[in-house]
N, C-alpha and C. Protein backbone atom coordinates (compact mmCIF):
# COMPACT_ATOMS: atom_id res chain seq x y z
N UNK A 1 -25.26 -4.33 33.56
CA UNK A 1 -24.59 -4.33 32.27
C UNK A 1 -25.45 -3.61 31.25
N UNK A 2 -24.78 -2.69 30.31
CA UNK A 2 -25.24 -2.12 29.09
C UNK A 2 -26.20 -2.84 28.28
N UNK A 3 -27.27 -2.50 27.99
CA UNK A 3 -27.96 -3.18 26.58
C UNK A 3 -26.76 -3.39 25.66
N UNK A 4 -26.58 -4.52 24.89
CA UNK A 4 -26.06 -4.94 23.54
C UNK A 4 -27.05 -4.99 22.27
N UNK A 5 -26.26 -4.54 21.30
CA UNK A 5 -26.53 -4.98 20.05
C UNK A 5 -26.05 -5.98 19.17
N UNK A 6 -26.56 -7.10 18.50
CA UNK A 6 -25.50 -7.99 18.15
C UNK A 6 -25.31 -7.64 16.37
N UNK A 7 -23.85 -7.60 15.95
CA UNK A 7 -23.42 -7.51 14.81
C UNK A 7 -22.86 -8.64 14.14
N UNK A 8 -23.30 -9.05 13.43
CA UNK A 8 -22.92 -10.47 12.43
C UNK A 8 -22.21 -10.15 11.26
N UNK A 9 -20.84 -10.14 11.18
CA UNK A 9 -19.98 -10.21 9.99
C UNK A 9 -19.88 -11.54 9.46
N UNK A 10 -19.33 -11.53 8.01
CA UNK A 10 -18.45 -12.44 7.32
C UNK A 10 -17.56 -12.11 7.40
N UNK A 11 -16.25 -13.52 7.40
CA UNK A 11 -14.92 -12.61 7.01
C UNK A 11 -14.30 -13.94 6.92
N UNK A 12 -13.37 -14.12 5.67
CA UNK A 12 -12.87 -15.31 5.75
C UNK A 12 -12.44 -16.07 7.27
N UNK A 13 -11.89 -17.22 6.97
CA UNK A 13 -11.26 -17.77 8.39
C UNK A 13 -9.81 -17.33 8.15
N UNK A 14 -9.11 -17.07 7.64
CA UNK A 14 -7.75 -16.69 7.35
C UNK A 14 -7.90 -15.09 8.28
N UNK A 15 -8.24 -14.34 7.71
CA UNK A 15 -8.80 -12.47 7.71
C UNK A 15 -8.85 -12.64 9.69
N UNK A 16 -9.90 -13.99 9.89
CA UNK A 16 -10.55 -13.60 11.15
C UNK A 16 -8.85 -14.23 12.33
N UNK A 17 -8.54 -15.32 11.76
CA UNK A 17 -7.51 -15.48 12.87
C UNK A 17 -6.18 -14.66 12.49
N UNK A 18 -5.91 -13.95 11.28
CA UNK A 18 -4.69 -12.94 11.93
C UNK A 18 -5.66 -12.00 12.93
N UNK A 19 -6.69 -11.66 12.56
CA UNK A 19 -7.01 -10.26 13.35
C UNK A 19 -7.26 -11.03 14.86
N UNK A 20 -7.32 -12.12 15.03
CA UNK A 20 -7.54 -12.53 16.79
C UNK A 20 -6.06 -12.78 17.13
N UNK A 21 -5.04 -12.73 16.45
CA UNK A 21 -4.04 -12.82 16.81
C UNK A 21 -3.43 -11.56 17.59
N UNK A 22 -3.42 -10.80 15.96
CA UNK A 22 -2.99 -9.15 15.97
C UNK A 22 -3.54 -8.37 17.39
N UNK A 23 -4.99 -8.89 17.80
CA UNK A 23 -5.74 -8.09 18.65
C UNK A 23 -5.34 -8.72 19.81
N UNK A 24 -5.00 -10.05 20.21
CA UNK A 24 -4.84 -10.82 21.03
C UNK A 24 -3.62 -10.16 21.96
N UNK A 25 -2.92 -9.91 20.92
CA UNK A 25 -1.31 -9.30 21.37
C UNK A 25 -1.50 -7.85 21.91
N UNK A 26 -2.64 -7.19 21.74
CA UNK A 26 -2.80 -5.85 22.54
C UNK A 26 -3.58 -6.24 23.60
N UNK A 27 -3.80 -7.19 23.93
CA UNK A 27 -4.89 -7.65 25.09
C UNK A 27 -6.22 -7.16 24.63
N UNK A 28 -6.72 -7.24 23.62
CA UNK A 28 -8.30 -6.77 23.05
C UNK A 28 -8.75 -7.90 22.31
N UNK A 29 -10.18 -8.16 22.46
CA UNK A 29 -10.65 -9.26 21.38
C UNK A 29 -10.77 -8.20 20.05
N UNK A 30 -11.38 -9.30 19.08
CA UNK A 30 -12.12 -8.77 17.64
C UNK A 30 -12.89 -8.16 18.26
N UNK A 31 -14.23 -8.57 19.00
CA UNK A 31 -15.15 -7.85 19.09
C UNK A 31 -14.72 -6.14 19.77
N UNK A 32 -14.13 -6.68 20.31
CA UNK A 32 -13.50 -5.05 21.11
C UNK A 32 -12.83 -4.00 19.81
N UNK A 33 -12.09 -4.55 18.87
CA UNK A 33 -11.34 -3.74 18.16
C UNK A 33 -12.19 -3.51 16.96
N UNK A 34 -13.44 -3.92 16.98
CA UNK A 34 -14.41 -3.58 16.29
C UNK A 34 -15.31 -2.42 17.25
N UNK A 35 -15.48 -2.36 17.91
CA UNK A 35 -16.08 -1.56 18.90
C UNK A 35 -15.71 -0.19 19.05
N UNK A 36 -13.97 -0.28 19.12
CA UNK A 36 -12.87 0.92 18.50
C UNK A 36 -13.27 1.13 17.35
N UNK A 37 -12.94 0.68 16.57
CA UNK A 37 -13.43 0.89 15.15
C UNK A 37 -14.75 2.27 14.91
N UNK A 38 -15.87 1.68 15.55
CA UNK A 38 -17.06 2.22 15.31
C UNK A 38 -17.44 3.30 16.54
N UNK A 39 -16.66 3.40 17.00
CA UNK A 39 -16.52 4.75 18.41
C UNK A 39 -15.46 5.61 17.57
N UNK A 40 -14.70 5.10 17.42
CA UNK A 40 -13.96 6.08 16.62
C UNK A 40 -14.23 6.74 15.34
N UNK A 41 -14.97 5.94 14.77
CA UNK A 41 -15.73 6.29 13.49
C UNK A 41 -16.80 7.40 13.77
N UNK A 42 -17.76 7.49 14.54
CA UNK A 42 -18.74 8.45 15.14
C UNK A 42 -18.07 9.65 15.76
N UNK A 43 -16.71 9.60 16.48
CA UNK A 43 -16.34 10.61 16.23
C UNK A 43 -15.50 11.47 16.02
N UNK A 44 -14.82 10.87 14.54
CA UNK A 44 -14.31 11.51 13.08
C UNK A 44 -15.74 11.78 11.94
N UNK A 45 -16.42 10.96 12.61
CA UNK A 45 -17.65 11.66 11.50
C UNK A 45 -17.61 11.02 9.77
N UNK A 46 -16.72 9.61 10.15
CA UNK A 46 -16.48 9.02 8.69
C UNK A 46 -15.40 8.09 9.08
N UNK A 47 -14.68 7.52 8.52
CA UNK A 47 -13.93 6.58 8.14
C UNK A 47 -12.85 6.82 9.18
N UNK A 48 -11.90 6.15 9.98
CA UNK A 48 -10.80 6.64 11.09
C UNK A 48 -9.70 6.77 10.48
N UNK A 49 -9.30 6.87 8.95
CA UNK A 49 -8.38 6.45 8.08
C UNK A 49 -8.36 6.54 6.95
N UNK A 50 -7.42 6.91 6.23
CA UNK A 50 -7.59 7.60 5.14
C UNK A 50 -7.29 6.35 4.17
N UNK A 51 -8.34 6.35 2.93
CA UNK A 51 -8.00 5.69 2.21
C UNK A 51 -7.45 5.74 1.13
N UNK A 52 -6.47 4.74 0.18
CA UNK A 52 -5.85 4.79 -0.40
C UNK A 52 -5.98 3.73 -1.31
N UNK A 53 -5.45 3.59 -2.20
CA UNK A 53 -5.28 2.74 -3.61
C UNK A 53 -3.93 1.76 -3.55
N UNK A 54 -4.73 0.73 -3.30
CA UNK A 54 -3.62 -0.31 -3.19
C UNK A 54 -1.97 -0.18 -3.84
N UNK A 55 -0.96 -0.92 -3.33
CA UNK A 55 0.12 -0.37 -3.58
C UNK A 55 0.44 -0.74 -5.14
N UNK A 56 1.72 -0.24 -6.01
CA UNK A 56 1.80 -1.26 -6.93
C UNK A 56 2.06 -2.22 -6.91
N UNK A 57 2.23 -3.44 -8.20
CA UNK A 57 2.32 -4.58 -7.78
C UNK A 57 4.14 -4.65 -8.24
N UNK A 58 4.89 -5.76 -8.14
CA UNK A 58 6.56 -5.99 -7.14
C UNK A 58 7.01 -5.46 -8.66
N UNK A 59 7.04 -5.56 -9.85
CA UNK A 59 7.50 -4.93 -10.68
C UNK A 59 7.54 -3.69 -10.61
N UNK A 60 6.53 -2.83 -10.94
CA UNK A 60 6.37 -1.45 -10.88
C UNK A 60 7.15 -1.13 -9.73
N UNK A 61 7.06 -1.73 -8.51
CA UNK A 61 7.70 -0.95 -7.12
C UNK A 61 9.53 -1.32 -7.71
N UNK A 62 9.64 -2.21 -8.03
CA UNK A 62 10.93 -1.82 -8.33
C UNK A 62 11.40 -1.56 -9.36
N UNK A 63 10.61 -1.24 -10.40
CA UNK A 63 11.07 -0.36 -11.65
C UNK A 63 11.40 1.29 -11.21
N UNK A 64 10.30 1.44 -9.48
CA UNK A 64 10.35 2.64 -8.87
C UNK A 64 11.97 2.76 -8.01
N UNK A 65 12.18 2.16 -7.31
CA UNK A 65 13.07 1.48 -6.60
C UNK A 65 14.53 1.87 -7.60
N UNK A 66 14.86 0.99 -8.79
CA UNK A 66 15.96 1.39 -9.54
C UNK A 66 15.77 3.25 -10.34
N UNK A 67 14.78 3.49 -10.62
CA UNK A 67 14.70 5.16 -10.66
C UNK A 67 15.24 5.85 -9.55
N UNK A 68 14.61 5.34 -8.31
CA UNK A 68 15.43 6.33 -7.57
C UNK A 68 16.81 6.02 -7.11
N UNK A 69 17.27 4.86 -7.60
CA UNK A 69 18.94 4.58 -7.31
C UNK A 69 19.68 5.42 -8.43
N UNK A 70 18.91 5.31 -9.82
CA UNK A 70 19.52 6.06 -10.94
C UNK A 70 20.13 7.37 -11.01
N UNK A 71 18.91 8.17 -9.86
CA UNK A 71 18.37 9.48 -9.80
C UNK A 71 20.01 9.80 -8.75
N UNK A 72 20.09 8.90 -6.96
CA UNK A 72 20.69 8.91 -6.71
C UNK A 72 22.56 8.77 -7.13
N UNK A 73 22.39 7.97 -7.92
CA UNK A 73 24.12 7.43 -8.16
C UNK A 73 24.07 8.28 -9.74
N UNK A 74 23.40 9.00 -10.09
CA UNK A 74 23.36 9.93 -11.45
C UNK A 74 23.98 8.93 -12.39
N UNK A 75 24.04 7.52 -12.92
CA UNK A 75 23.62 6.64 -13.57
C UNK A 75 22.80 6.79 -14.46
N UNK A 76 22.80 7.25 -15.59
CA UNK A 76 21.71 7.32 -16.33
C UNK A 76 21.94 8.19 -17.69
N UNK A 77 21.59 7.86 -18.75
CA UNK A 77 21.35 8.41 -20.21
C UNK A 77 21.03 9.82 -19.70
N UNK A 78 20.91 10.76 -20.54
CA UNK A 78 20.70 12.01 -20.44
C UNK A 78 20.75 12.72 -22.24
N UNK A 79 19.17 13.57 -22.63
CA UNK A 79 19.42 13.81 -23.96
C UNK A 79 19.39 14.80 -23.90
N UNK A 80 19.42 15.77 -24.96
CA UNK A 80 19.39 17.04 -25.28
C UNK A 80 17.80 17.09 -25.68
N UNK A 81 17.42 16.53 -26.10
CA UNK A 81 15.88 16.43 -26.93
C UNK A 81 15.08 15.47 -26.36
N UNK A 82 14.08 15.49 -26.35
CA UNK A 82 12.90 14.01 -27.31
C UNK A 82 12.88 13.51 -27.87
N UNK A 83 13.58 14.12 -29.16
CA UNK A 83 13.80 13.46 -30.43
C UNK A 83 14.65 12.66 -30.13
N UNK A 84 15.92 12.89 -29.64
CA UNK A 84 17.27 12.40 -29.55
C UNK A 84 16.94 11.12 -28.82
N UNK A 85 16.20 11.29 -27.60
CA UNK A 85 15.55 10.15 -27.09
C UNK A 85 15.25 9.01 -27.71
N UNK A 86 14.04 9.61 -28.61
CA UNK A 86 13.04 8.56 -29.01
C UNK A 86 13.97 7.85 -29.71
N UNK A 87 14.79 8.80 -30.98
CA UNK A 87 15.77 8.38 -31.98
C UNK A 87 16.57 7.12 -31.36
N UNK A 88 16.93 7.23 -30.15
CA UNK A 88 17.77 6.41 -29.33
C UNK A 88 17.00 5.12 -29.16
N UNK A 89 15.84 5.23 -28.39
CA UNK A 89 15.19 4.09 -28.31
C UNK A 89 14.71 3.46 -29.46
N UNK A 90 14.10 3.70 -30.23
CA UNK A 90 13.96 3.44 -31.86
C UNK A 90 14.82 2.56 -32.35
N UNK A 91 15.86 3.06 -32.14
CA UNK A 91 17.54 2.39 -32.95
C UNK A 91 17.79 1.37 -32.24
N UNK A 92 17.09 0.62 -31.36
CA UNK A 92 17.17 -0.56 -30.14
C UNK A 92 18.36 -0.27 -29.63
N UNK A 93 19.05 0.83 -29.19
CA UNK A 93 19.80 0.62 -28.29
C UNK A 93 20.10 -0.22 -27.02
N UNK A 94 20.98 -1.37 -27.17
CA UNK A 94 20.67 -2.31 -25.74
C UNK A 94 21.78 -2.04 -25.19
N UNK A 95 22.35 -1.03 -24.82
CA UNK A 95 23.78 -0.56 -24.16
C UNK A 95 22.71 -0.43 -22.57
N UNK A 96 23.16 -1.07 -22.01
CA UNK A 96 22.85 -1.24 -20.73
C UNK A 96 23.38 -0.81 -19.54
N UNK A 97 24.59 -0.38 -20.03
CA UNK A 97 25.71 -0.05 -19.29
C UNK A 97 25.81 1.53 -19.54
N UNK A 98 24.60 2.30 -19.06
CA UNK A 98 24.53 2.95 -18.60
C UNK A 98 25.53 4.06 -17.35
């Protein structure tokens, strides 16, 4: 058998039993899908995965969500200006019914 090295993480107890679950179900332990991890990492030469900026949080995604229904079903105010805009919003327009 190979020389070992031993690696000691933290990781909550929550974190550690989805991932013995998740891994369980491919037939791999943690330690194995950590092993992937860091073989794969050596050679990409960095990270196996691109990182990103957490998603927004449930408002914003569906303030995103009704934009693009708006966009789709062409629902929606439409100005000639900025001004006309702002003028609009200004004047509290609560006509909703768009």
């Amino acid at each position: 058998m190979a020389k070992t090295a031993s690696l000691n993480i933290r990781i909550d107890p929550e974190t550690n039993s989805g991932a013995e679950e998740l891994f369980g179900s491919f037939g791999i332990t943690v330690t194995d899908a950590v092993n992937m991890f860091l073989r794969q990492s050596l050679m990409e030469g960095g990270l196996p995965f691109r990182l990103k900026q957490p998603r927004y949080n449930a408002e914003t995604e569906a303030a995103m969500r009704e934009c693009e229904e708006m966009l789709v079903s062409g629902n929606y105010k439409r100005y000639s200006s900025t001004k006309e805009m702002f003028a609009d919003i200004l004047a509290g327009d609560d006509d909703d019914d768009v």
